[in-house]
Structures are given as C-alpha cells and as structure tokens.
C-alpha atoms as a PDB file:
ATOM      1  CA  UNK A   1    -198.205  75.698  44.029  1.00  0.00           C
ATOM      2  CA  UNK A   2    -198.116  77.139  47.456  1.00  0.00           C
ATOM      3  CA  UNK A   3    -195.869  80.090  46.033  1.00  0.00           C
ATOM      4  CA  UNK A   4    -198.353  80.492  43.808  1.00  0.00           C
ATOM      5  CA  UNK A   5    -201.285  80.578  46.349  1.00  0.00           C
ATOM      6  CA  UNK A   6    -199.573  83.249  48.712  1.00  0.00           C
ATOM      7  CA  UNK A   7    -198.646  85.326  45.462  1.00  0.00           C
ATOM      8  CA  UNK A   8    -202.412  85.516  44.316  1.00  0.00           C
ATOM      9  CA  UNK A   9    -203.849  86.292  47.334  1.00  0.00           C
ATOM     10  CA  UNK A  10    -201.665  89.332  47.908  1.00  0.00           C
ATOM     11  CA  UNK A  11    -203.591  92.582  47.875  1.00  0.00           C
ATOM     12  CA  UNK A  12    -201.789  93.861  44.837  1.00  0.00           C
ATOM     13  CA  UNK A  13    -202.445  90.599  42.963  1.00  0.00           C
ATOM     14  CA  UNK A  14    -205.802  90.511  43.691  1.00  0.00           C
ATOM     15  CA  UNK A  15    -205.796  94.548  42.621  1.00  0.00           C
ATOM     16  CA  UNK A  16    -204.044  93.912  39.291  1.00  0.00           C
ATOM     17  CA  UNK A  17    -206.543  91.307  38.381  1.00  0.00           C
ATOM     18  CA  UNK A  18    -209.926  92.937  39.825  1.00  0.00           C
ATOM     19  CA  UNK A  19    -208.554  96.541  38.499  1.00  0.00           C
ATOM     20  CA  UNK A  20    -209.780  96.713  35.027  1.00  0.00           C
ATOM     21  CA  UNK A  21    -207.501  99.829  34.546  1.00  0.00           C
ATOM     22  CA  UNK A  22    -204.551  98.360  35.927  1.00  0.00           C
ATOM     23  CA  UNK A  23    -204.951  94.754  34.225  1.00  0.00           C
ATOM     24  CA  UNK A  24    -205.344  97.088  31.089  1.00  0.00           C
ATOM     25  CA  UNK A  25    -202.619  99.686  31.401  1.00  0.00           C
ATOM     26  CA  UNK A  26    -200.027  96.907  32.118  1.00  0.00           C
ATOM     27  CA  UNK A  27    -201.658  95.074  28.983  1.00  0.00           C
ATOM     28  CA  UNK A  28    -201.398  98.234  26.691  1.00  0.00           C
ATOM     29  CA  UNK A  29    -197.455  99.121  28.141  1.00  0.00           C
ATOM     30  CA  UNK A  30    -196.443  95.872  27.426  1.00  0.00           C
ATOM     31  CA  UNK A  31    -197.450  96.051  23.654  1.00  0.00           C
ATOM     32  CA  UNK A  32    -196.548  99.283  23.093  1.00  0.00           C
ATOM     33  CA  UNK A  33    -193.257  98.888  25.149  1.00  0.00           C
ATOM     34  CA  UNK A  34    -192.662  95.645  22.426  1.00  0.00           C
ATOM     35  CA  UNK A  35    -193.675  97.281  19.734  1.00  0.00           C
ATOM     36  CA  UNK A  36    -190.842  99.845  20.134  1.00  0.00           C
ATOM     37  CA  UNK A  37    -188.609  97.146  21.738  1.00  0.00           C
ATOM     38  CA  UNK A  38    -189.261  94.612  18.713  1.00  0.00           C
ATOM     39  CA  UNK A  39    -188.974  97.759  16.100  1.00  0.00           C
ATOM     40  CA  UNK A  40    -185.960  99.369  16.756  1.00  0.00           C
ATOM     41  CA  UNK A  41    -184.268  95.362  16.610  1.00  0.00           C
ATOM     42  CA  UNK A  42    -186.152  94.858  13.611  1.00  0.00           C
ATOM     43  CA  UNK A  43    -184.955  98.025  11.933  1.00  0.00           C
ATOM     44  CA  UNK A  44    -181.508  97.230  12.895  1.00  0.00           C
ATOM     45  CA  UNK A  45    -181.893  93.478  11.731  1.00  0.00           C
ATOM     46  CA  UNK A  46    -183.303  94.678   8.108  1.00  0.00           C
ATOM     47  CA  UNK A  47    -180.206  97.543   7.975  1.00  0.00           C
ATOM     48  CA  UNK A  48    -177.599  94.473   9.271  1.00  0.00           C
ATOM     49  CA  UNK A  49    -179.169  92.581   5.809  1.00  0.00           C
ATOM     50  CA  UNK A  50    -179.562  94.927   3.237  1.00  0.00           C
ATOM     51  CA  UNK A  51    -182.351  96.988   3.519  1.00  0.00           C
ATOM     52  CA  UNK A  52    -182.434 100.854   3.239  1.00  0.00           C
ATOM     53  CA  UNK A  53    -178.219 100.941   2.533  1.00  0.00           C
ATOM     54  CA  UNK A  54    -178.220 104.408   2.114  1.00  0.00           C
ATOM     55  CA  UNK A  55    -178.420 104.648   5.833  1.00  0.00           C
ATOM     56  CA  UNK A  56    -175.517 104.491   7.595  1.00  0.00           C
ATOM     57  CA  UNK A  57    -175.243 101.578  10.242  1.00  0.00           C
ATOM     58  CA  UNK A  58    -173.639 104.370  12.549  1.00  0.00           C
ATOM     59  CA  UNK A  59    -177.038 106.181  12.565  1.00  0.00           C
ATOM     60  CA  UNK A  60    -178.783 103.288  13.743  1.00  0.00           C
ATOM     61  CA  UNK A  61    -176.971 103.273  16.945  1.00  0.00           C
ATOM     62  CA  UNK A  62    -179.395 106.091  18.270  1.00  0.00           C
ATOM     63  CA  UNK A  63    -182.058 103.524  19.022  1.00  0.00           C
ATOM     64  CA  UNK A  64    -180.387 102.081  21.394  1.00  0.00           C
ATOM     65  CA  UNK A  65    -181.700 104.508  24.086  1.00  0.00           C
ATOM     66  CA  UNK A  66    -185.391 103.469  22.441  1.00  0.00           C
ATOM     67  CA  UNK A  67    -184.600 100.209  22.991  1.00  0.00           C
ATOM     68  CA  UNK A  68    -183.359 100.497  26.894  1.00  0.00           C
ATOM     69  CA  UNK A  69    -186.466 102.507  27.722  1.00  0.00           C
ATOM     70  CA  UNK A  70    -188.447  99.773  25.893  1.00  0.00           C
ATOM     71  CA  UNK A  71    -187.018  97.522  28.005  1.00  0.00           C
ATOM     72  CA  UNK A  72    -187.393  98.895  31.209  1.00  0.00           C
ATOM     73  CA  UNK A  73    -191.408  99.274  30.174  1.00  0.00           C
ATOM     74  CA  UNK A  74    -191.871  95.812  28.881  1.00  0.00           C
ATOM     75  CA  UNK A  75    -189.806  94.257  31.893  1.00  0.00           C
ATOM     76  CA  UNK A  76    -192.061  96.059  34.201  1.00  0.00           C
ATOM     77  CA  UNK A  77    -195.368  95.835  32.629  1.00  0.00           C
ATOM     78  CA  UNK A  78    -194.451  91.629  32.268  1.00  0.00           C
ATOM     79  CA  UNK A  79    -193.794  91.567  36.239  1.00  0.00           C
ATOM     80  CA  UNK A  80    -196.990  93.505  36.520  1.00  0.00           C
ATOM     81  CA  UNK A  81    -198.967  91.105  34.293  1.00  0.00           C
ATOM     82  CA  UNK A  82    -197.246  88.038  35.832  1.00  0.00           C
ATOM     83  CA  UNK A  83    -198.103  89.097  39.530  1.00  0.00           C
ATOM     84  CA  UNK A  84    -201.743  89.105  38.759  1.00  0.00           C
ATOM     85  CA  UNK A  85    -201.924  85.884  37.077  1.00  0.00           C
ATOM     86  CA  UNK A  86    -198.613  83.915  37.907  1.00  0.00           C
ATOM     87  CA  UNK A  87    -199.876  80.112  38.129  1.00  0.00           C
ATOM     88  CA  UNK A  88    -200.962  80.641  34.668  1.00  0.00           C
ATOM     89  CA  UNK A  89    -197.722  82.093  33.144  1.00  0.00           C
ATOM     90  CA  UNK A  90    -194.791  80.219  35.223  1.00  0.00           C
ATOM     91  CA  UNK A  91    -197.364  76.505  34.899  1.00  0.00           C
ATOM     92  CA  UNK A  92    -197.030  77.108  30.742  1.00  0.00           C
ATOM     93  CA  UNK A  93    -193.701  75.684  29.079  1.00  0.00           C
ATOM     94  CA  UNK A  94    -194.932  78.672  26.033  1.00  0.00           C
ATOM     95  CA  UNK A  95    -194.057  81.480  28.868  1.00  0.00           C
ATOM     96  CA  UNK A  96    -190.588  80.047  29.430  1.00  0.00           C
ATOM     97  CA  UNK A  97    -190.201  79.876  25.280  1.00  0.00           C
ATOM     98  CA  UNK A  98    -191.118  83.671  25.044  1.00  0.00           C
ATOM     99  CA  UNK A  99    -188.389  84.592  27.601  1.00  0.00           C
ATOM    100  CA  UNK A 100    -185.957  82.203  26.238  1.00  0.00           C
ATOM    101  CA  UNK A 101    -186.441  83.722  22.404  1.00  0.00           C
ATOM    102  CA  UNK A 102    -186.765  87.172  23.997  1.00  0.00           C
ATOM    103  CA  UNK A 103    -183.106  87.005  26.067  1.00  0.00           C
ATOM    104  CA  UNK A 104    -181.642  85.789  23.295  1.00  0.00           C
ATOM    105  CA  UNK A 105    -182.561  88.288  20.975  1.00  0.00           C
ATOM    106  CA  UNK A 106    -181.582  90.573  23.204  1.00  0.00           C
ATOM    107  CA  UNK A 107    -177.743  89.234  23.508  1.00  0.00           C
ATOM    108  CA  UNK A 108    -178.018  89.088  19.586  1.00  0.00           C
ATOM    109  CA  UNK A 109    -178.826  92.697  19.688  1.00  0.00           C
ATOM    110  CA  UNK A 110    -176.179  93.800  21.789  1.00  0.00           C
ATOM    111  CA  UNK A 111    -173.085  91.789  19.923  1.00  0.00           C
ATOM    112  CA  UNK A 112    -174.433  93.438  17.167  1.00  0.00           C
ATOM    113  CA  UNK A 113    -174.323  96.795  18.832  1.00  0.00           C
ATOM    114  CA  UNK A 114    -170.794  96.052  20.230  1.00  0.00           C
ATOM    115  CA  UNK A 115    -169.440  94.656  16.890  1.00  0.00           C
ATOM    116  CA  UNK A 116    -171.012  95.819  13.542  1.00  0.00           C
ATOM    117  CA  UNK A 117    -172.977  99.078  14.856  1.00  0.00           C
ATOM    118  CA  UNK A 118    -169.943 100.260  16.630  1.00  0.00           C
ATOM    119  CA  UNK A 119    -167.937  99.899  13.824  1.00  0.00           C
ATOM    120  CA  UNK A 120    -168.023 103.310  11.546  1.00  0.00           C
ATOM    121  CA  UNK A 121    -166.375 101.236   8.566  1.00  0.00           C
ATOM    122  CA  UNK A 122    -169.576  99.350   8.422  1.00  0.00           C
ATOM    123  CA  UNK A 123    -171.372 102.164   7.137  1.00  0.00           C
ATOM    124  CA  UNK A 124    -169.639 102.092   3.355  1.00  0.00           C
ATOM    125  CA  UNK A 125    -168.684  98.349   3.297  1.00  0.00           C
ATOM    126  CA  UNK A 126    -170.130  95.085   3.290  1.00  0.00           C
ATOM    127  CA  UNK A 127    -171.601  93.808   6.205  1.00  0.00           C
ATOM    128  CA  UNK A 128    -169.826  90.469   7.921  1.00  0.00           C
ATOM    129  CA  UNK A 129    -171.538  87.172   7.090  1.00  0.00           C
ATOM    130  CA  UNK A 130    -171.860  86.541  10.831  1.00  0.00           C
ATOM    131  CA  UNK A 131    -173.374  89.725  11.360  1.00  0.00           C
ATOM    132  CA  UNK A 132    -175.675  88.775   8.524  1.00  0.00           C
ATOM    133  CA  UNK A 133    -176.864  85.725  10.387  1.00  0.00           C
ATOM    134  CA  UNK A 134    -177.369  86.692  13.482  1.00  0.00           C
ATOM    135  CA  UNK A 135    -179.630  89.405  12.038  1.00  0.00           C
ATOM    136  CA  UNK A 136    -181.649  87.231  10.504  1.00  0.00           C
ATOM    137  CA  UNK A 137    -181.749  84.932  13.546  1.00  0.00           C
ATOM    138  CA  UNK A 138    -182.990  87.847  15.593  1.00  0.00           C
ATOM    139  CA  UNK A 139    -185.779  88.573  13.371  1.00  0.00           C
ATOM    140  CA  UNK A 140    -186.878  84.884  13.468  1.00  0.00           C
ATOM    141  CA  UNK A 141    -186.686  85.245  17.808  1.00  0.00           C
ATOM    142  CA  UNK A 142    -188.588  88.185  17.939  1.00  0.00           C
ATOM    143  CA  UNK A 143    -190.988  86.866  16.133  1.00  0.00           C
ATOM    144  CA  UNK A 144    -191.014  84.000  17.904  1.00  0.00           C
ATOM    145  CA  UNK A 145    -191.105  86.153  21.407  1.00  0.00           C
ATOM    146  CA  UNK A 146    -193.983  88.011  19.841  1.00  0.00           C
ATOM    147  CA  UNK A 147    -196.106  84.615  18.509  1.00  0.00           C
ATOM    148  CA  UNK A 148    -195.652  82.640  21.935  1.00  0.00           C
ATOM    149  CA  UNK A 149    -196.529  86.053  23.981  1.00  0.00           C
ATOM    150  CA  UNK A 150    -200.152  85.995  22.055  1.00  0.00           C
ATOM    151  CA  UNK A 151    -200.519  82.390  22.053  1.00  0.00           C
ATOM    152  CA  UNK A 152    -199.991  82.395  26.206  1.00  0.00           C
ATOM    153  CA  UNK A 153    -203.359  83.972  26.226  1.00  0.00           C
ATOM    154  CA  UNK A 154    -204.827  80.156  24.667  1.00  0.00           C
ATOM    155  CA  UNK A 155    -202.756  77.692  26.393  1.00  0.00           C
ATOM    156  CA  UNK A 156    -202.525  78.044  29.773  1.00  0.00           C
ATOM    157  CA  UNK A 157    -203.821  74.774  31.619  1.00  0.00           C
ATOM    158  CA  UNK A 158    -204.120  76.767  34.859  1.00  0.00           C
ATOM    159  CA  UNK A 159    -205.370  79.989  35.323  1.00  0.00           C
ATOM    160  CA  UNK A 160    -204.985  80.332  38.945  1.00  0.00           C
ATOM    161  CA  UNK A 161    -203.787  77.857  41.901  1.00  0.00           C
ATOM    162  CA  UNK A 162    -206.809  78.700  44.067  1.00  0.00           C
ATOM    163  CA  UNK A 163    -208.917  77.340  41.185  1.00  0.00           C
ATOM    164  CA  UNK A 164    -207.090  74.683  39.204  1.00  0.00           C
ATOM    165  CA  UNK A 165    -210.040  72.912  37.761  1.00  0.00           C
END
C-alpha cells in the first residue's frame, strides 16, 4: 500500500483525478481506442467463422495497422486511468481478469494474423478448424475484456490508499 500512497500523491495523479478534462479524455480514448481495438478483432473473428465470405481473408489483413494504433491508445489511456486511481484497479482481482482476457486475445489475434490471414489460399477455401476455434474463443475474451472493464467501475473495495474506509 505504500506504492500506492507515493503513486497518488504525485502531482500528476492528483491532476488526472482533480482534472475533469483529463479524467475524461483518458476515459473517452480508452473506449474509443477499444472500440476500434475490439472491432477490427471482432470483424476478423466473424470473417475466421463464416460471416461475410465474399470477402477475402487477405483483405482483412489491412486492419492490422487499426488495430496497432488502437493499441497504442488504449495502452496509454489505461496507464493514464490507472495512475489516477491505482489502489482501486491493481487491489481488484476483476482488473487482473480484464488484462488476462485482453493479452490473450491479443496472442489469439496475432496467430491468426501469422497463420490463416497470411495465408492467400484462405481466401477461396475452407477455413482450418483450429482457426475456427480460436476465433470464436477471441470473441468470447473480448467480450469478457470489455464486461470486466465496465464492471471495475462497481467492484472496487478500495478506491484510494489514503482513504481505505
């Protein structure tokens, strides 16, 4: 907890909390940066399983540079949002779900990219049973990633170390 003490009474702690913009802003990139981050792996998933085959798995490659800027934003908004509040994130076994689900969904999405996307065969024939799965799998993580992220905002038991009630 002492970590946690020092970290909160930092000056740019105490401005990301007090700042109502940049609580906000980091709030606001971190949605939008998973809703682009979550879509481009969910439109990937659904093509990996079936849906829309009239476009070719080849094509669905160029999201990848979608996904690596959502990334970067989502990974930097979440240090942002974890600096001003961090006893009440790293204290809460939900936070450590959402970045478990998250990685993981993440390594699913790049053996995808490295196997089935890479392969231009993929685009006419059937997709592999693995590849099937793990698509599938990845939808059920993000949506886990997305769930726990929301319900983080309800269960916390402590919202800061300087106040643990």
């Amino acid at each position: 907890m002492h970590y946690f003490l020092w970290l909160e009474g930092t000056g740019f702690s105490i401005w990301m909390r007090e700042s109502g913009l940049a609580f906000f802003s980091s709030l606001i990139l971190h949605a939008l940066g998973m809703a682009f981050l979550v879509g481009a792996h969910l439109a990937t998933d659904l093509r990996i399983l079936g849906v829309a085959p009239g476009v070719p798995l080849s094509l669905i490659r160029r999201f990848r540079p979608v996904t690596w800027a959502a990334l970067i934003v989502v990974s930097a908004s979440g240090v942002l949002l974890l600096v001003a509040y961090p006893a009440k994130a790293l204290t809460n076994p939900v936070f450590y779900l959402k970045l478990l689900a998250a990685t993981v969904a993440l390594l699913i999405g790049r053996s995808l990219y490295r196997g089935v996307l890479r392969d231009v065969t993929g685009d006419s024939g059937q997709v592999p049973g693995k590849a099937r799965a793990l698509a599938a799998l990845s939808i059920a993580l993000w949506i886990t990633t997305i769930t726990s992220g929301r319900v983080l905002a309800y269960t916390y038991k402590v919202l800061m170390a300087s106040d643990p009630r």
